[in-house]
Protein backbone atom coordinates (compact mmCIF):
# COMPACT_ATOMS: atom_id res chain seq x y z
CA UNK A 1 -16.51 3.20 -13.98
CA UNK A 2 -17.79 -0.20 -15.21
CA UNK A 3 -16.32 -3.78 -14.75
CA UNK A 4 -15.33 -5.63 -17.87
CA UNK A 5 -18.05 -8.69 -17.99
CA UNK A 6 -16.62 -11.34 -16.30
CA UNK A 7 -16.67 -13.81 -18.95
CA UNK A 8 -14.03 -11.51 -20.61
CA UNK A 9 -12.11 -11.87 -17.00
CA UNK A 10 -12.00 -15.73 -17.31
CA UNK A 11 -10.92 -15.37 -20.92
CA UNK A 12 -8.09 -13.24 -19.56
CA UNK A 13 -7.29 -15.92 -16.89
CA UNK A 14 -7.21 -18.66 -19.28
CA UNK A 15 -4.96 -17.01 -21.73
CA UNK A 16 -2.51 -15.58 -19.07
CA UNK A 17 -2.12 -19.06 -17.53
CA UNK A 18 -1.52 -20.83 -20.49
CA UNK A 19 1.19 -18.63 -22.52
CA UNK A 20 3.97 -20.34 -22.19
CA UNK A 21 6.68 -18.46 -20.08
CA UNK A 22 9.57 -19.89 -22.66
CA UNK A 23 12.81 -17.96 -23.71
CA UNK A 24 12.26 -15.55 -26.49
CA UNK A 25 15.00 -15.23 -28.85
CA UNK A 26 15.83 -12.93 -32.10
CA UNK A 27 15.09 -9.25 -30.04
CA UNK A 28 17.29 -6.68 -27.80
CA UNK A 29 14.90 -7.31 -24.46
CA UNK A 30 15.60 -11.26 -24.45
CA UNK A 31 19.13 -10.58 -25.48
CA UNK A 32 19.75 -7.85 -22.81
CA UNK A 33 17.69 -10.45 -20.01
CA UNK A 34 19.84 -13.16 -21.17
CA UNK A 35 22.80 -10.97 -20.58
CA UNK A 36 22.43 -10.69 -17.21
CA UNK A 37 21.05 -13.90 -16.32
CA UNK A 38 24.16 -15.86 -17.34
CA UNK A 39 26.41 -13.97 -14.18
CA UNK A 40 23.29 -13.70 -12.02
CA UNK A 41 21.05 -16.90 -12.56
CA UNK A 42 18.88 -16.50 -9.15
CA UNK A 43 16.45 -14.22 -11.25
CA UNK A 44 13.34 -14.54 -11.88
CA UNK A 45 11.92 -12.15 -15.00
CA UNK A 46 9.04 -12.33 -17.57
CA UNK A 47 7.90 -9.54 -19.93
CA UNK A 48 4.62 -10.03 -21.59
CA UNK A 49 3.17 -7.95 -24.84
CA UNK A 50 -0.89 -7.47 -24.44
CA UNK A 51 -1.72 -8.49 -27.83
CA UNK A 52 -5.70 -8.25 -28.51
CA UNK A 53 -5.12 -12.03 -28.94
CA UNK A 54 -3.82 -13.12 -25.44
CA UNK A 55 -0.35 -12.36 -24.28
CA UNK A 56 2.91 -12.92 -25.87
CA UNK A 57 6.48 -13.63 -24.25
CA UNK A 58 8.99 -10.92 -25.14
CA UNK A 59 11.42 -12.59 -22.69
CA UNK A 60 11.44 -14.68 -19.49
CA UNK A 61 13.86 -16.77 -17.18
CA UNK A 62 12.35 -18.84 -14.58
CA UNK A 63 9.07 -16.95 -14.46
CA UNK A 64 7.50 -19.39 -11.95
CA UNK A 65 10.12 -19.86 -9.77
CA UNK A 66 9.34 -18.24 -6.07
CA UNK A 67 11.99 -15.07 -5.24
CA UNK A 68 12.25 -12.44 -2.83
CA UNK A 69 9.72 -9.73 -4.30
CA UNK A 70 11.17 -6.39 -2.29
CA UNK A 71 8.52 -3.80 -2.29
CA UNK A 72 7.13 -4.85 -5.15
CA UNK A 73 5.03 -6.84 -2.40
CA UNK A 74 3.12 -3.97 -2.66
CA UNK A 75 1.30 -4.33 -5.56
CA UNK A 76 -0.13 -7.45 -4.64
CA UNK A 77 -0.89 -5.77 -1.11
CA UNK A 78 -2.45 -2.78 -3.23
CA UNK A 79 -4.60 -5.23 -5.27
CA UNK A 80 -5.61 -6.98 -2.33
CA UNK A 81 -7.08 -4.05 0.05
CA UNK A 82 -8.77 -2.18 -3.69
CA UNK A 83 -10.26 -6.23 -4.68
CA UNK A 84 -11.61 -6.40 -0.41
CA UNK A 85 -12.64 -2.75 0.22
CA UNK A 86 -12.64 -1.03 -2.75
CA UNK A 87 -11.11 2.27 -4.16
CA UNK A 88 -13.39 4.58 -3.08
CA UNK A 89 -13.10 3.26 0.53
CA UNK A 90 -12.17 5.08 3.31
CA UNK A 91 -11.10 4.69 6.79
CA UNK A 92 -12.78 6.71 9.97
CA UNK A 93 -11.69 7.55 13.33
CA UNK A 94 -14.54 8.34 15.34
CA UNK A 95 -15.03 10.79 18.97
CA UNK A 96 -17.95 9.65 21.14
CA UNK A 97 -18.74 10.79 24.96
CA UNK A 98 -20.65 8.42 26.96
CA UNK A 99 -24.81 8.54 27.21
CA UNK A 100 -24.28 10.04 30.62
CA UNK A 101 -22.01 12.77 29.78
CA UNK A 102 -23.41 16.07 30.73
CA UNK A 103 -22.93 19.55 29.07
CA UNK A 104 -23.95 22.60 30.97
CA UNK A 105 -22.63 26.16 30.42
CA UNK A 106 -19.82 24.88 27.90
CA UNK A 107 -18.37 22.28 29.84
CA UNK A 108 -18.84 18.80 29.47
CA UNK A 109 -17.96 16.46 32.06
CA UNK A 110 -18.05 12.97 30.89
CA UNK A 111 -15.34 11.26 29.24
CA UNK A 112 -14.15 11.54 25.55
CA UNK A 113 -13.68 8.41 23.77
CA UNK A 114 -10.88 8.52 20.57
CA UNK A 115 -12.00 4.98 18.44
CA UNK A 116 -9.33 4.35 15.79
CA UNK A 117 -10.63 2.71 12.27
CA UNK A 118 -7.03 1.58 11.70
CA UNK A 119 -6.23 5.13 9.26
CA UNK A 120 -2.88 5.36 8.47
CA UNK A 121 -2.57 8.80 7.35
CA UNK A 122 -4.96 10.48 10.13
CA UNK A 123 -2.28 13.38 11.08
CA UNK A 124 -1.76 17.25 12.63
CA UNK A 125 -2.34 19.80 10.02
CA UNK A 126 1.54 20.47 10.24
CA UNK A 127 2.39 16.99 9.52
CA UNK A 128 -0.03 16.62 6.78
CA UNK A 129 0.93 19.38 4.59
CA UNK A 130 4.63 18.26 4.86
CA UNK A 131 4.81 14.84 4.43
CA UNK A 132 1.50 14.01 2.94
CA UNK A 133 0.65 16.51 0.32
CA UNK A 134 -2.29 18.54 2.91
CA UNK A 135 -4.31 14.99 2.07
CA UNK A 136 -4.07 13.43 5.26
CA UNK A 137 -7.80 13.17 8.05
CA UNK A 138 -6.99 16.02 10.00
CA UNK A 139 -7.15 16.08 13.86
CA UNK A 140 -9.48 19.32 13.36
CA UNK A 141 -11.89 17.55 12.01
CA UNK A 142 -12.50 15.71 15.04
CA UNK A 143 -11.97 18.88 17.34
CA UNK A 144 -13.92 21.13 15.54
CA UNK A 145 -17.13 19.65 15.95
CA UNK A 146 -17.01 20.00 19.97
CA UNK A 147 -16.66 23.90 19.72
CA UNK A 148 -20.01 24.02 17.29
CA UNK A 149 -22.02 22.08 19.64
CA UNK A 150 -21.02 24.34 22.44
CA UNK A 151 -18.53 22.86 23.56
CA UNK A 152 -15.67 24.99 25.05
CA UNK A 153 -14.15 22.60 28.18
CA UNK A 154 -13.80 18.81 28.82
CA UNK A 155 -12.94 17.44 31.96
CA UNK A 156 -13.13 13.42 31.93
CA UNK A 157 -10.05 11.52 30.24
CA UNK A 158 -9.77 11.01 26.54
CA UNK A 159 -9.69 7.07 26.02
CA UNK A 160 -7.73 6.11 23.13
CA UNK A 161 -9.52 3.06 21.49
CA UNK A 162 -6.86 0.84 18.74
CA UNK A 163 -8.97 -2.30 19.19
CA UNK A 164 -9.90 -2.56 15.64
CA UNK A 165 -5.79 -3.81 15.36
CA UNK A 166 -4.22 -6.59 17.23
CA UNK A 167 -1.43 -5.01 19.30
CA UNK A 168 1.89 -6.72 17.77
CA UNK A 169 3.43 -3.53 16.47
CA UNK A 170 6.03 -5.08 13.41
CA UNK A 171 5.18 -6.25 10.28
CA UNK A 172 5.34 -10.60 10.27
CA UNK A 173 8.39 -12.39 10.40
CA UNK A 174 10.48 -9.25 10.39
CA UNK A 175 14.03 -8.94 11.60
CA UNK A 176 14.41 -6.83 14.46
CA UNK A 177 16.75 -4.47 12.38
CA UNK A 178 13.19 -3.62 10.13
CA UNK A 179 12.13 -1.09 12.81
CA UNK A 180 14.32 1.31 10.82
CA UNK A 181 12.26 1.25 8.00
CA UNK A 182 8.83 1.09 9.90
CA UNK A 183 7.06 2.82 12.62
CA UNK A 184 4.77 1.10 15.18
CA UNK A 185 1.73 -0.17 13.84
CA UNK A 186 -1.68 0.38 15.30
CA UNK A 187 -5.23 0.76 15.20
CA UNK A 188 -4.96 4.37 16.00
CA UNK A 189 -2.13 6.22 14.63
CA UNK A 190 -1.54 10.05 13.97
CA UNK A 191 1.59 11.05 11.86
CA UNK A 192 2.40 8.02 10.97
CA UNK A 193 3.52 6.94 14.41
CA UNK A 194 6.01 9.66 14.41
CA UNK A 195 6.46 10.89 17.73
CA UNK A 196 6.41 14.64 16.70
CA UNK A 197 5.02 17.00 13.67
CA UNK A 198 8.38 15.65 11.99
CA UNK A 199 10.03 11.97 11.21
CA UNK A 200 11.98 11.95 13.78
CA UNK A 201 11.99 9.53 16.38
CA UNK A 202 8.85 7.00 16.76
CA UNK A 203 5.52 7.00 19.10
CA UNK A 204 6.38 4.14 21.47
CA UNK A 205 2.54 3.95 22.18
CA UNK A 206 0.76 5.22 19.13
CA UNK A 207 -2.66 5.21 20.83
CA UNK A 208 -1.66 7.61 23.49
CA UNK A 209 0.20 9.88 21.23
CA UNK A 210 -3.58 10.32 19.15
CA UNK A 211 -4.72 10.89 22.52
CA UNK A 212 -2.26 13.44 23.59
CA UNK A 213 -2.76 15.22 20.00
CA UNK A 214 -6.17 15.31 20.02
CA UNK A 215 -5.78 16.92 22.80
CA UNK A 216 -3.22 20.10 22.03
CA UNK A 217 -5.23 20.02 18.36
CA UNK A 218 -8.38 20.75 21.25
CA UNK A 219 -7.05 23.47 22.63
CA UNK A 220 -6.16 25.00 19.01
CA UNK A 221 -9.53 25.28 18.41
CA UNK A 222 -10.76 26.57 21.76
CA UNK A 223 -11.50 23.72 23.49
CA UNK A 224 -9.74 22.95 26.98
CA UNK A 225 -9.46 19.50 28.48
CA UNK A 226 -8.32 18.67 31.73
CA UNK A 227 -7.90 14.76 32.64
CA UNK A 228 -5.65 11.78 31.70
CA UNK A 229 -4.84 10.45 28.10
CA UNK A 230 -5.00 6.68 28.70
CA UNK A 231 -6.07 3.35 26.63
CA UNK A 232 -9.05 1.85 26.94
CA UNK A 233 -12.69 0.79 25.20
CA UNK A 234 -15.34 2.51 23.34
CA UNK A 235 -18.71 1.81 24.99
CA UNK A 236 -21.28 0.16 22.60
CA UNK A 237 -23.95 3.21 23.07
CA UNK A 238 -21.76 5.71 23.27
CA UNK A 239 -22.71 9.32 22.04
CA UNK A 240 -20.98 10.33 18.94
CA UNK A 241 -19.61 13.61 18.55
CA UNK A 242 -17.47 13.96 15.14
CA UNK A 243 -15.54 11.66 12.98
CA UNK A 244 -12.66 12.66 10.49
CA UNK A 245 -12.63 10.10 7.76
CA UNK A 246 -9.70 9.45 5.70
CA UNK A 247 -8.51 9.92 1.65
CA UNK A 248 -9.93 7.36 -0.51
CA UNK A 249 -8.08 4.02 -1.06
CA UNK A 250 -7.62 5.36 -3.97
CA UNK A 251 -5.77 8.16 -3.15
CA UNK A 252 -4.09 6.69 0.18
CA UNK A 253 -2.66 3.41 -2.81
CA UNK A 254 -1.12 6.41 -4.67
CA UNK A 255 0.34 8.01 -1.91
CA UNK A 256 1.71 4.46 -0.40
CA UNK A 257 3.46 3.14 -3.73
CA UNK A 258 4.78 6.50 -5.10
CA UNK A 259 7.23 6.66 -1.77
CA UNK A 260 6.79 2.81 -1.07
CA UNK A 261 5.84 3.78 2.44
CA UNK A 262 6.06 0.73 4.63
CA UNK A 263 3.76 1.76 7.33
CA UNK A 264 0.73 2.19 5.10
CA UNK A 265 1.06 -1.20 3.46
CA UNK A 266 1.18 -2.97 6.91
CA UNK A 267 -1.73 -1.35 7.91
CA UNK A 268 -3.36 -1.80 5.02
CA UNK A 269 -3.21 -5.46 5.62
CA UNK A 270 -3.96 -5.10 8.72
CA UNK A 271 -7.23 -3.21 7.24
CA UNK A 272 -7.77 -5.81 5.43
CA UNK A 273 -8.28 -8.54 7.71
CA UNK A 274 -10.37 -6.06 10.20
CA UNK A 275 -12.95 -4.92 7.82
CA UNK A 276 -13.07 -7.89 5.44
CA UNK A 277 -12.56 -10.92 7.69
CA UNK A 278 -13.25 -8.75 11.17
CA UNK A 279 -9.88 -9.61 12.22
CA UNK A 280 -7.49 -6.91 12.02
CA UNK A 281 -4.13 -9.07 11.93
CA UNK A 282 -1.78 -8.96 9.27
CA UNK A 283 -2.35 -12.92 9.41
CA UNK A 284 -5.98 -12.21 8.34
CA UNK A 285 -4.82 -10.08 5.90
CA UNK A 286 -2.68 -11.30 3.90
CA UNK A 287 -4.67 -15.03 4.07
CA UNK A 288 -8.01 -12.77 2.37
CA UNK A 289 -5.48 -11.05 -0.20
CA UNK A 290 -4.03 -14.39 -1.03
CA UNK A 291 -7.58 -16.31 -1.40
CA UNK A 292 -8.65 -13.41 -3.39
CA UNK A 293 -5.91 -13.26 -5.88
CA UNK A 294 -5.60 -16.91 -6.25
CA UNK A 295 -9.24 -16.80 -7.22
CA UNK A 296 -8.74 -14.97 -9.67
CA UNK A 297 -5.67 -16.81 -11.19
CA UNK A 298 -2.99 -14.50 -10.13
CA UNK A 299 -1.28 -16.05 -7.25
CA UNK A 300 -0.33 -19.84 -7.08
CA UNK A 301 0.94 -21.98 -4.04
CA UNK A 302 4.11 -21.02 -4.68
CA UNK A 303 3.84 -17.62 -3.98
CA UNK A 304 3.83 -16.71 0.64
CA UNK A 305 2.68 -13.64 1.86
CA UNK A 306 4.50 -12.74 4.78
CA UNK A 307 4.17 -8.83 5.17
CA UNK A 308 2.57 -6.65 3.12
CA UNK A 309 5.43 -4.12 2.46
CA UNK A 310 8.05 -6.85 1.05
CA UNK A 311 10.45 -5.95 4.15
CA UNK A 312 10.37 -9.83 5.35
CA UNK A 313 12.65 -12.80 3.98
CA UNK A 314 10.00 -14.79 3.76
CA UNK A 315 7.71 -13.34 0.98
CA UNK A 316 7.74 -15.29 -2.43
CA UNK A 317 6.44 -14.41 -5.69
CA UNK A 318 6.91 -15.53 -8.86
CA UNK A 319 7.66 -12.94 -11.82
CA UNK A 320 4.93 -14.71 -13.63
CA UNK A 321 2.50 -13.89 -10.91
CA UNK A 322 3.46 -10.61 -10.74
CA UNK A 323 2.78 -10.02 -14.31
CA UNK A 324 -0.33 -11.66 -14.20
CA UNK A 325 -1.75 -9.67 -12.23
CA UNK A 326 -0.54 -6.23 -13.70
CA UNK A 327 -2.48 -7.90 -16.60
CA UNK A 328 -5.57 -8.31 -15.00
CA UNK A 329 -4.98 -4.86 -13.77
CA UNK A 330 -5.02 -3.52 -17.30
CA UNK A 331 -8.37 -5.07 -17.74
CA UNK A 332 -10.30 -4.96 -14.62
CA UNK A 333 -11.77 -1.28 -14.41
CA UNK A 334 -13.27 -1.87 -10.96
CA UNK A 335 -9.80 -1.87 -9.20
CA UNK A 336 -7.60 -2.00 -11.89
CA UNK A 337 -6.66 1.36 -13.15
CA UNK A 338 -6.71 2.44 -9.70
CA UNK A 339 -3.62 0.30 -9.10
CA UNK A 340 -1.90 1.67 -12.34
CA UNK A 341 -2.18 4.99 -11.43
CA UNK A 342 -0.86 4.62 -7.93
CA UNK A 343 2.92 3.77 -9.70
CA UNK A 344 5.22 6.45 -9.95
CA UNK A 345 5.93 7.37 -13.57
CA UNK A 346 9.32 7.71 -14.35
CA UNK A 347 11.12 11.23 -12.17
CA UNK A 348 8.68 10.54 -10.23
CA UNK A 349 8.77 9.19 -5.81
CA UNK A 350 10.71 5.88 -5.81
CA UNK A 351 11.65 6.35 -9.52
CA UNK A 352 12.32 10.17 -9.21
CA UNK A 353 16.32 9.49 -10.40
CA UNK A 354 14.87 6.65 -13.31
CA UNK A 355 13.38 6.95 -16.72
CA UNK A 356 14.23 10.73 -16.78
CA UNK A 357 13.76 10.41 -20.68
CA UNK A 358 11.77 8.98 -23.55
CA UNK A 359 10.11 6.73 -21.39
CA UNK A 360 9.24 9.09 -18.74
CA UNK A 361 5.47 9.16 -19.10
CA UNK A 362 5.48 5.41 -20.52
CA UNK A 363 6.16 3.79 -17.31
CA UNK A 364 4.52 3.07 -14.57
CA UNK A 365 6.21 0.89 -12.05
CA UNK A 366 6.97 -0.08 -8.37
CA UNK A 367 11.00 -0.53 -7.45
CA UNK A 368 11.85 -3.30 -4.73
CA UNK A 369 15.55 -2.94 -2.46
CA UNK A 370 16.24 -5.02 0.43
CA UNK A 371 19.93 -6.58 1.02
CA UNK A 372 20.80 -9.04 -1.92
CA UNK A 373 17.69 -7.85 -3.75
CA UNK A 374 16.83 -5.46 -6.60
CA UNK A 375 13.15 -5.18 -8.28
CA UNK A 376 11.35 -4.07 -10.55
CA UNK A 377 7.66 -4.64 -12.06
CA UNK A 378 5.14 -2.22 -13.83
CA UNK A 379 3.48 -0.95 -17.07
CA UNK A 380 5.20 0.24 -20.25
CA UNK A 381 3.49 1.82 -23.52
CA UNK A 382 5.54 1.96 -26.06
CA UNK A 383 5.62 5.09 -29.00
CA UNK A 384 3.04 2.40 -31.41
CA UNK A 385 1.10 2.24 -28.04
CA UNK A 386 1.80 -1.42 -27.66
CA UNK A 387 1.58 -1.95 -23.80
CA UNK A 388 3.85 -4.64 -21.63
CA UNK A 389 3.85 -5.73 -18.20
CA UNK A 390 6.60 -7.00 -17.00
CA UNK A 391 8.21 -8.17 -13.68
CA UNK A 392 12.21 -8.44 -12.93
CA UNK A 393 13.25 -9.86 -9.86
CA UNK A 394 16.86 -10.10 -9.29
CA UNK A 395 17.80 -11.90 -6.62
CA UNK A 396 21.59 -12.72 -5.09
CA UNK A 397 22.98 -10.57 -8.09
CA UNK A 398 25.07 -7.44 -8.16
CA UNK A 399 22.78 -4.78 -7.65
CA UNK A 400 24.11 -1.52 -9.98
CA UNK A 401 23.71 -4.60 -12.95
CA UNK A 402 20.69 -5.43 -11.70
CA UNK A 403 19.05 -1.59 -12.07
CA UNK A 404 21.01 -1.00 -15.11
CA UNK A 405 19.85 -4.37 -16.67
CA UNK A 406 16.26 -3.38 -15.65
CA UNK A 407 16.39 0.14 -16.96
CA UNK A 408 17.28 -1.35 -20.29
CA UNK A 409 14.61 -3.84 -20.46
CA UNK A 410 12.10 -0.67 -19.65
CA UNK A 411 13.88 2.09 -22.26
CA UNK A 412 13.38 -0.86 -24.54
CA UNK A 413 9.85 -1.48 -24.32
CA UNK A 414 9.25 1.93 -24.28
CA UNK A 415 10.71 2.75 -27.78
CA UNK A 416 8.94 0.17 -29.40
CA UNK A 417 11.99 -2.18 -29.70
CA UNK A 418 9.88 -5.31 -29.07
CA UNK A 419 6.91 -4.03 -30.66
CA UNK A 420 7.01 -6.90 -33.74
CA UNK A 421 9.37 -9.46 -31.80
């Protein structure tokens, strides 16, 4: 896949920038926006037509003005980590012994060293095929190695190694009550920091529960281990044994947005700021995302990355930006279509119960919920093939009007109604 030349890009930026984000009158989508907007003002919404001449406003109400985004924080999290590392990247958790291990008669004594690469879907083979579609690293591929090289007993202590991460294990600025919806982050995490082959309770130490896996997924394979599971360091020259890398980005930004999993953007960010900056923080993160879409002309000042799943108070982003950059999406084939794809089409994950008709295959969006907040931004074609973008961020408002009102908008686009507004 080739990038559009970049002069086209700044053409793009130029034209998204200056169409003016003024009230369209005289079609059902402004009149159906406008509808809502009078009992729920606190809104933010824009809907832009990709005309081959620059983009034209279908309808819009405060476009620029800063709102709670929800999980639609997640497509500017997406953007970021496919713009930083790029959708064919992919994590790897690596198994190393020290230089002065020793291996005689099938047993090595020395120690075994687990070194997270911050993967959040490195899982059990049970866990994988249940909750992650059989895509997930599997533990066997780091276990599997030690049998062919002879391997058939370990005595030393497996070290589990989550250094690539800071340690703070909750999303920023996050109220305490947001451990529901997350599970401990780390640099080394197996099943999602579930404690078990199931979500059911969490891993209170996510490092130790890799270590203790790796261990039983040892012994599956034929290869005993006696010593302690603790944390600790990778040496620099250590000897390495196997490493289990991880689904693309690609594939790991579908899986995220489809369920709107909260743990994978948090650690994405976190990946961010480790691999791009080399400092995995969610600080680092979201600072390189933010830089990066600014850069382009997506973000402003007025937009704050807090988190990178939209769970915090604290994010802001403008409908306008929000629809800029699911423009630049539709025209930047290095990362672009990559973040398309990774929306749920309507029946489908977070919109599984939305867009069950016409519009079914003509959407592709991400939903937002958190208390006081409904959200909604994405991709429509219409029947002529006319294709929006579009961002609705209710905020403060009842939320069954908000959903219905944004359903509307979407049906609307889809059938073509604003096709000649």
């Amino acid at each position: 896949m080739t990038a559009r030349p970049f002069s086209l890009l700044l053409a793009l930026a130029a034209a998204i920038l200056a169409a003016a984000p003024a009230e369209a009158t005289g079609n059902q989508v402004a009149n159906t926006l406008k509808g809502y907007v009078e009992q729920s003002p606190q809104t933010g919404a824009l809907v832009w037509r990709l005309d081959a001449a620059g983009p034209t406003v279908v309808a819009s109400h405060q476009p620029e003005s800063a709102r709670l985004p929800a999980s639609t924080m997640k497509l500017v999290t997406t953007a970021g980590a496919l713009t930083a590392l790029g959708p064919n990247f992919r994590f790897s958790t690596r198994l190393y012994t020290s230089t002065g291990a020793k291996l005689q008669r099938g047993l090595l004594q020395g120690p075994l060293y687990l070194q997270g690469g911050g993967d959040p879907v490195l899982a059990t083979r049970a866990y994988a095929k249940r909750y992650l579609g059989g895509r997930g690293a599997n533990l066997r591929r780091l276990a599997k190695p030690l049998k062919r090289r002879g391997i058939r007993r370990v005595r030393g202590p497996i070290v589990a190694d989550e250094r690539i991460f800071d340690t703070k294990r909750l999303g920023r600025q996050w109220l305490s009550r947001y451990t529901l919806y997350s599970q401990p982050l780390s640099g080394l995490t197996t099943n999602q920091s579930f404690a078990g082959d199931t979500q059911g309770p969490y891993a209170s130490r996510p490092a130790i529960a890799a270590g203790s896996r790796l261990k039983a997924t040892m012994r599956g394979v034929g290869v005993a281990h006696s010593g302690s599971v603790r944390i600790g360091r990778t040496p620099k020259r250590g000897r390495l044994l196997a490493t289990a890398q991880s689904p693309s980005l690609r594939t790991i930004s579908r899986m995220m947005n489809t369920t709107s999993d909260n743990h994978m953007a948090e650690t994405l960010v976190k990946g961010v700021g480790a691999y791009a900056v080399g400092k995995g923080t969610s600080a680092a993160g979201s600072k390189r995302i933010a830089v990066a879409l600014r850069e382009r002309g997506i973000l402003t000042t007025g937009d704050r990355l807090a988190d990178g799943s939209g769970l915090s108070r604290a994010n802001r982003l403008s409908a306008a930006s929000l629809v800029r950059l699911m423009a630049f999406a539709d025209q930047d084939t290095t990362w672009g279509p990559t973040l398309i794809r990774s929306l749920p089409r309507g029946g489908e994950g977070t919109l599984r119960r939305r867009f069950l008709g016409s519009a079914r295959k003509r959407v592709r969006a991400k939903t937002g919920y958190i208390s006081g907040v409904s959200t909604l931004a994405g991709r429509v074609v219409s029947r002529r093939g006319k294709v929006y973008v579009f961002a609705l961020l209710m905020n403060g408002g009842e939320l069954t009007a908000a959903r219905t009102t944004q359903d509307r908008i979407v049906a609307l686009l889809a059938s073509g109604a604003a096709d000649a507004a």
